[in-house]
C-alpha atoms as a PDB file:
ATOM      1  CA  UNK A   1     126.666  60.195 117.326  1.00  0.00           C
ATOM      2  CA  UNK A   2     124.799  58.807 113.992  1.00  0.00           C
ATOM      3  CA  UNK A   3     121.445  59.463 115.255  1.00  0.00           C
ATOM      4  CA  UNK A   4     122.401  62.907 116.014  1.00  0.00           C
ATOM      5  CA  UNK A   5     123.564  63.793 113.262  1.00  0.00           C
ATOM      6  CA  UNK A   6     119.945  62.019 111.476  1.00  0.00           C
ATOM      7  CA  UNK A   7     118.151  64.230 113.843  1.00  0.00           C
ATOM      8  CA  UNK A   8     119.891  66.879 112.756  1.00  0.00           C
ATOM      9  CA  UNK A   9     119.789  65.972 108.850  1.00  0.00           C
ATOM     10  CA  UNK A  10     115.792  65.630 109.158  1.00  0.00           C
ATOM     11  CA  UNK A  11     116.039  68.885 111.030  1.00  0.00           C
ATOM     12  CA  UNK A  12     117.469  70.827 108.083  1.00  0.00           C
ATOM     13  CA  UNK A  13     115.651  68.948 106.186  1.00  0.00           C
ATOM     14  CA  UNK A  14     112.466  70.323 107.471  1.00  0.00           C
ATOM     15  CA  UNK A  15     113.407  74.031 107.423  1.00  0.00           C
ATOM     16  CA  UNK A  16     114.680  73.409 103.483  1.00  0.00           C
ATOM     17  CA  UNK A  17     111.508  71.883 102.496  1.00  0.00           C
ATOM     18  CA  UNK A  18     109.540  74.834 105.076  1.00  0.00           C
ATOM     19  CA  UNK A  19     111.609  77.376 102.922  1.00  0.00           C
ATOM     20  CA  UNK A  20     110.804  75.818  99.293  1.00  0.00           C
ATOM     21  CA  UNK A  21     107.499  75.683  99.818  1.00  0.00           C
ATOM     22  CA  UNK A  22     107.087  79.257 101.121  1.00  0.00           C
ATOM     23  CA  UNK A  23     108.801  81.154  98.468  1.00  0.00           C
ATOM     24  CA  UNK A  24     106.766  79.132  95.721  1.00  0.00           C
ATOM     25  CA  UNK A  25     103.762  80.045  97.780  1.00  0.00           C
ATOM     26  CA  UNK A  26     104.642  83.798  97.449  1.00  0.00           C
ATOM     27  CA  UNK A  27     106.179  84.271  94.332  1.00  0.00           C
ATOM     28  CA  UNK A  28     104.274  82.265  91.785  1.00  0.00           C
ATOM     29  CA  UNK A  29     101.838  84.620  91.090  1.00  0.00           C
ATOM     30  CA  UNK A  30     101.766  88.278  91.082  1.00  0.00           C
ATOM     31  CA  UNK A  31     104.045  90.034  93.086  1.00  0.00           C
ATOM     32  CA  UNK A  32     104.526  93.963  93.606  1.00  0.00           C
ATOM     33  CA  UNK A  33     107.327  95.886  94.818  1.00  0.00           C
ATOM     34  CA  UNK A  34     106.023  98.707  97.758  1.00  0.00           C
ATOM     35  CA  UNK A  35     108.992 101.509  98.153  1.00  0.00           C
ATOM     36  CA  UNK A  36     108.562 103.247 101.418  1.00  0.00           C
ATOM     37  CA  UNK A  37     110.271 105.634 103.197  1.00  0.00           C
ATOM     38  CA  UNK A  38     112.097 104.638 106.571  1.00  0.00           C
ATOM     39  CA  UNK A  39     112.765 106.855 109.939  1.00  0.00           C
ATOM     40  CA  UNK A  40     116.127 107.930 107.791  1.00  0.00           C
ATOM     41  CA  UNK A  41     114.399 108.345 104.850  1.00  0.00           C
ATOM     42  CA  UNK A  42     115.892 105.400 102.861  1.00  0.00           C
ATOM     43  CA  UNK A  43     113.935 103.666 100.396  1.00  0.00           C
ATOM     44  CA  UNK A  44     112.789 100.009 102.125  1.00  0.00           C
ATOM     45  CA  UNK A  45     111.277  97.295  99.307  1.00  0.00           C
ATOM     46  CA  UNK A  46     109.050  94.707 100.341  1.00  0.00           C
ATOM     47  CA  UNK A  47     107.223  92.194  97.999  1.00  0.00           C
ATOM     48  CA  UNK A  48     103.641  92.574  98.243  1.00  0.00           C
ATOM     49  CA  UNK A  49     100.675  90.087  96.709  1.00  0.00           C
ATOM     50  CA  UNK A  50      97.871  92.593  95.324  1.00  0.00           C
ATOM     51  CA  UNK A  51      94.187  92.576  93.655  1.00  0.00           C
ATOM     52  CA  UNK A  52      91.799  94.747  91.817  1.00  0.00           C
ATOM     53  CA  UNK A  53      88.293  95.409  92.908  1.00  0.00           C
ATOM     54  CA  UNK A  54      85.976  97.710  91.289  1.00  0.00           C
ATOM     55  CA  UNK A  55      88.971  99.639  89.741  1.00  0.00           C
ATOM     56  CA  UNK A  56      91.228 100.175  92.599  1.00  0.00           C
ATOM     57  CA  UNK A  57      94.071  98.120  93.525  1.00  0.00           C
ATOM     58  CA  UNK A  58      94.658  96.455  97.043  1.00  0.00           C
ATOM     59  CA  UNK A  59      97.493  95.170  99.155  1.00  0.00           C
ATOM     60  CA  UNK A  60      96.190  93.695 102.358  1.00  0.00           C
ATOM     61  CA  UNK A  61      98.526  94.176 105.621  1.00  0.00           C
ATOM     62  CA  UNK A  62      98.856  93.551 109.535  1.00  0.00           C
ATOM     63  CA  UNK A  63      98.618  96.715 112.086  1.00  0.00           C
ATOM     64  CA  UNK A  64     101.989  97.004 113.551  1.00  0.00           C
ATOM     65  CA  UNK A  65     104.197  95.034 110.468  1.00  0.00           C
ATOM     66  CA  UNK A  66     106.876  97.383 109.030  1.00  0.00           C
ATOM     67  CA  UNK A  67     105.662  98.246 105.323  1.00  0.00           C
ATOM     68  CA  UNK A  68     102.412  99.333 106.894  1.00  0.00           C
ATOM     69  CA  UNK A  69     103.896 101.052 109.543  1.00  0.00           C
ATOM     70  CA  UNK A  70     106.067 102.869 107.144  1.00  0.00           C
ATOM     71  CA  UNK A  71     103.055 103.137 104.668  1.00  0.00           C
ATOM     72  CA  UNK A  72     100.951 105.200 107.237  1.00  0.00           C
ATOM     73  CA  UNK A  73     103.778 107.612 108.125  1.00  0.00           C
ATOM     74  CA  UNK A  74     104.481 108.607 105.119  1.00  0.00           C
ATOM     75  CA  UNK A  75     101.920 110.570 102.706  1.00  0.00           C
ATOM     76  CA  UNK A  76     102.648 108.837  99.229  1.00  0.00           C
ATOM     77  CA  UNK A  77     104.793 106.073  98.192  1.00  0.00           C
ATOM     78  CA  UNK A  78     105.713 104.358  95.114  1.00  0.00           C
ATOM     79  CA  UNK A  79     104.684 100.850  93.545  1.00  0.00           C
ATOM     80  CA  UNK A  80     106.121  98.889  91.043  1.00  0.00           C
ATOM     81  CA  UNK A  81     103.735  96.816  89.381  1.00  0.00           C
ATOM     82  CA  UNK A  82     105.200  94.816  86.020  1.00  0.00           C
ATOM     83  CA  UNK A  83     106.723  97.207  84.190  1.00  0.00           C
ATOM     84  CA  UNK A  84     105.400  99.934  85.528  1.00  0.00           C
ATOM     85  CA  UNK A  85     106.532 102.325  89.066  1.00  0.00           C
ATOM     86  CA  UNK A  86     103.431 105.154  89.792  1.00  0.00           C
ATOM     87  CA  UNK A  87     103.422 107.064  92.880  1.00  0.00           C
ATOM     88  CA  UNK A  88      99.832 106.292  94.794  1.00  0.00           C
ATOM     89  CA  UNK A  89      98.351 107.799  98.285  1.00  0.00           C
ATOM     90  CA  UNK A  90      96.546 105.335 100.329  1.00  0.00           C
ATOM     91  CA  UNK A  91      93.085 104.995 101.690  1.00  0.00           C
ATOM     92  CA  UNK A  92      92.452 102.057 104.020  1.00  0.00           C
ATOM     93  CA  UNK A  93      89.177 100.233 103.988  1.00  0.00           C
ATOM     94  CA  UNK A  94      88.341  97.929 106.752  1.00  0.00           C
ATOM     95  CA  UNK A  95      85.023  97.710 105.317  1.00  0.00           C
ATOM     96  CA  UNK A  96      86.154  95.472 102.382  1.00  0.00           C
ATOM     97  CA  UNK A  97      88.479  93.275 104.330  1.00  0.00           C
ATOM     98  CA  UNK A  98      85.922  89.791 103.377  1.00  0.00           C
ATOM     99  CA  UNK A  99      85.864  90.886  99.623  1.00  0.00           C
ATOM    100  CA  UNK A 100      89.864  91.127  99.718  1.00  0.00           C
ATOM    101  CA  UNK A 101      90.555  88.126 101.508  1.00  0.00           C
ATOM    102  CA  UNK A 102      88.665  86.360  99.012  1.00  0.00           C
ATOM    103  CA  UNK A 103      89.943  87.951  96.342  1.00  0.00           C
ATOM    104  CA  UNK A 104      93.187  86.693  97.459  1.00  0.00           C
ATOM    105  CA  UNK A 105      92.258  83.581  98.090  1.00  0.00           C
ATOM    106  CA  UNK A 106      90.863  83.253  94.153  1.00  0.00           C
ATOM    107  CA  UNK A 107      94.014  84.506  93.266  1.00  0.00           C
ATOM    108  CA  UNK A 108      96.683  83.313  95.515  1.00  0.00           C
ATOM    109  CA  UNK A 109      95.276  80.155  96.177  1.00  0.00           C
ATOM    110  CA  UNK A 110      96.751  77.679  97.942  1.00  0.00           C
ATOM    111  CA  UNK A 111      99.606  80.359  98.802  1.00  0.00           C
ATOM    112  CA  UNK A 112      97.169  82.430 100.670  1.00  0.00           C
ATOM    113  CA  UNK A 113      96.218  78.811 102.511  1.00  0.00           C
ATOM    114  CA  UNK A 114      99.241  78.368 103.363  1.00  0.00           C
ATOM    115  CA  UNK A 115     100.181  81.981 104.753  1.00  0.00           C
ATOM    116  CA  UNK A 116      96.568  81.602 106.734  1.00  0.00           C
ATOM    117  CA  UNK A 117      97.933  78.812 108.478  1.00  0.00           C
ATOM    118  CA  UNK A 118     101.471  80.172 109.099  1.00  0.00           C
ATOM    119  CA  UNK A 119     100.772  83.747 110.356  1.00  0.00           C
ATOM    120  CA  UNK A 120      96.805  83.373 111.385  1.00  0.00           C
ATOM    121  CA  UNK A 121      93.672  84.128 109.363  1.00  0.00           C
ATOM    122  CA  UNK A 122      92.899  87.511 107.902  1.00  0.00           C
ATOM    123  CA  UNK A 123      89.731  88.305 109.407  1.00  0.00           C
ATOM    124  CA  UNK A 124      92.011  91.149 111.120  1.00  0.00           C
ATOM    125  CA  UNK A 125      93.792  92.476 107.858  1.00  0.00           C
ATOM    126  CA  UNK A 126      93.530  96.094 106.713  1.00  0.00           C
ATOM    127  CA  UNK A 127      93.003  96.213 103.036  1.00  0.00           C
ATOM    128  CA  UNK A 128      94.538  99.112 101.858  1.00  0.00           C
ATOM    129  CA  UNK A 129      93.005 101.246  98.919  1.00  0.00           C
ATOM    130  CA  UNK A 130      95.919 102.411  96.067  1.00  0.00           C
ATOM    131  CA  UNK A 131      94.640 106.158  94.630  1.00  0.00           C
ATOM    132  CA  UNK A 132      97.041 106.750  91.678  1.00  0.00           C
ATOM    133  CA  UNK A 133      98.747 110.424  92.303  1.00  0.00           C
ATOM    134  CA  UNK A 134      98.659 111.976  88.790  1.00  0.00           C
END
C-alpha cells in the first residue's frame, strides 16, 4: 500500500512540476490576448506569444488548432496587446516561417525550446501577418 501511494506521490509530482514549468515557459515574456469569433459567435480568448518583423506583427500557429481555425473564418478580429485592443485582418505568410521561428526563439527562448520539444518543431507553422484595420 506505501509504495503505491509513493508511486502515486512521484506521479503528481511529475505533472505539478510538468505544469510549473510550462506556464513559466509561456507567460514570462510577452503574451497577447487573440479575441475570435466562434460557430455561435461568442468571443473565444487565447494567449498568444508574438514578434515584430519589418513593421508587422506575427503570431505563429498550427493548421487545424482552434484560434487559427477560428482566425481564418472570420474576416477581422481583435488583439490585445499591453494596453492596447486594435482590430487587425490577417495575411498569412508561409514564406517567412524560418525568420519567425527564430524570432521566437530570440525572444521566447528557452520557452520556445521547450514548446519545440512538447508539441514538435515549427518547421510546419504558419506565421500569420497582423494588418492594423484603421
Amino acid at each position: 500500500m506505501r509504495v503505491g501511494l509513493w508511486i502515486l506521490g512521484i506521479i503528481l509530482g511529475i505533472f505539478l512540476v510538468f505544469g510549473i514549468i510550462q506556464t513559466a515557459a509561456s507567460e514570462r515574456i510577452e503574451v497577447v490576448q487573440l479575441h475570435t469569433l466562434d460557430d455561435n459567435r461568442e468571443t473565444i480568448t487565447t494567449r498568444l506569444w508574438i514578434v515584430d518583423d519589418e513593421g508587422f506583427a506575427y503570431l505563429r500557429g498550427d493548421e487545424g488548432s482552434g484560434w487559427v481555425t477560428r482566425l481564418m473564418n472570420g474576416n477581422e478580429f481583435q488583439l490585445s496587446r499591453g494596453d492596447f485592443t486594435k482590430t487587425y485582418k490577417h495575411t498569412l505568410r508561409p514564406d517567412k516561417v524560418d525568420t519567425i521561428n527564430r524570432l521566437m526563439q530570440e525572444k521566447y527562448t528557452w520557452g520556445d525550446s521547450f514548446f519545440a520539444i512538447v508539441v514538435g518543431e515549427r518547421e510546419h507553422a504558419l506565421p500569420i501577418e497582423l494588418h492594423p484595420v484603421e
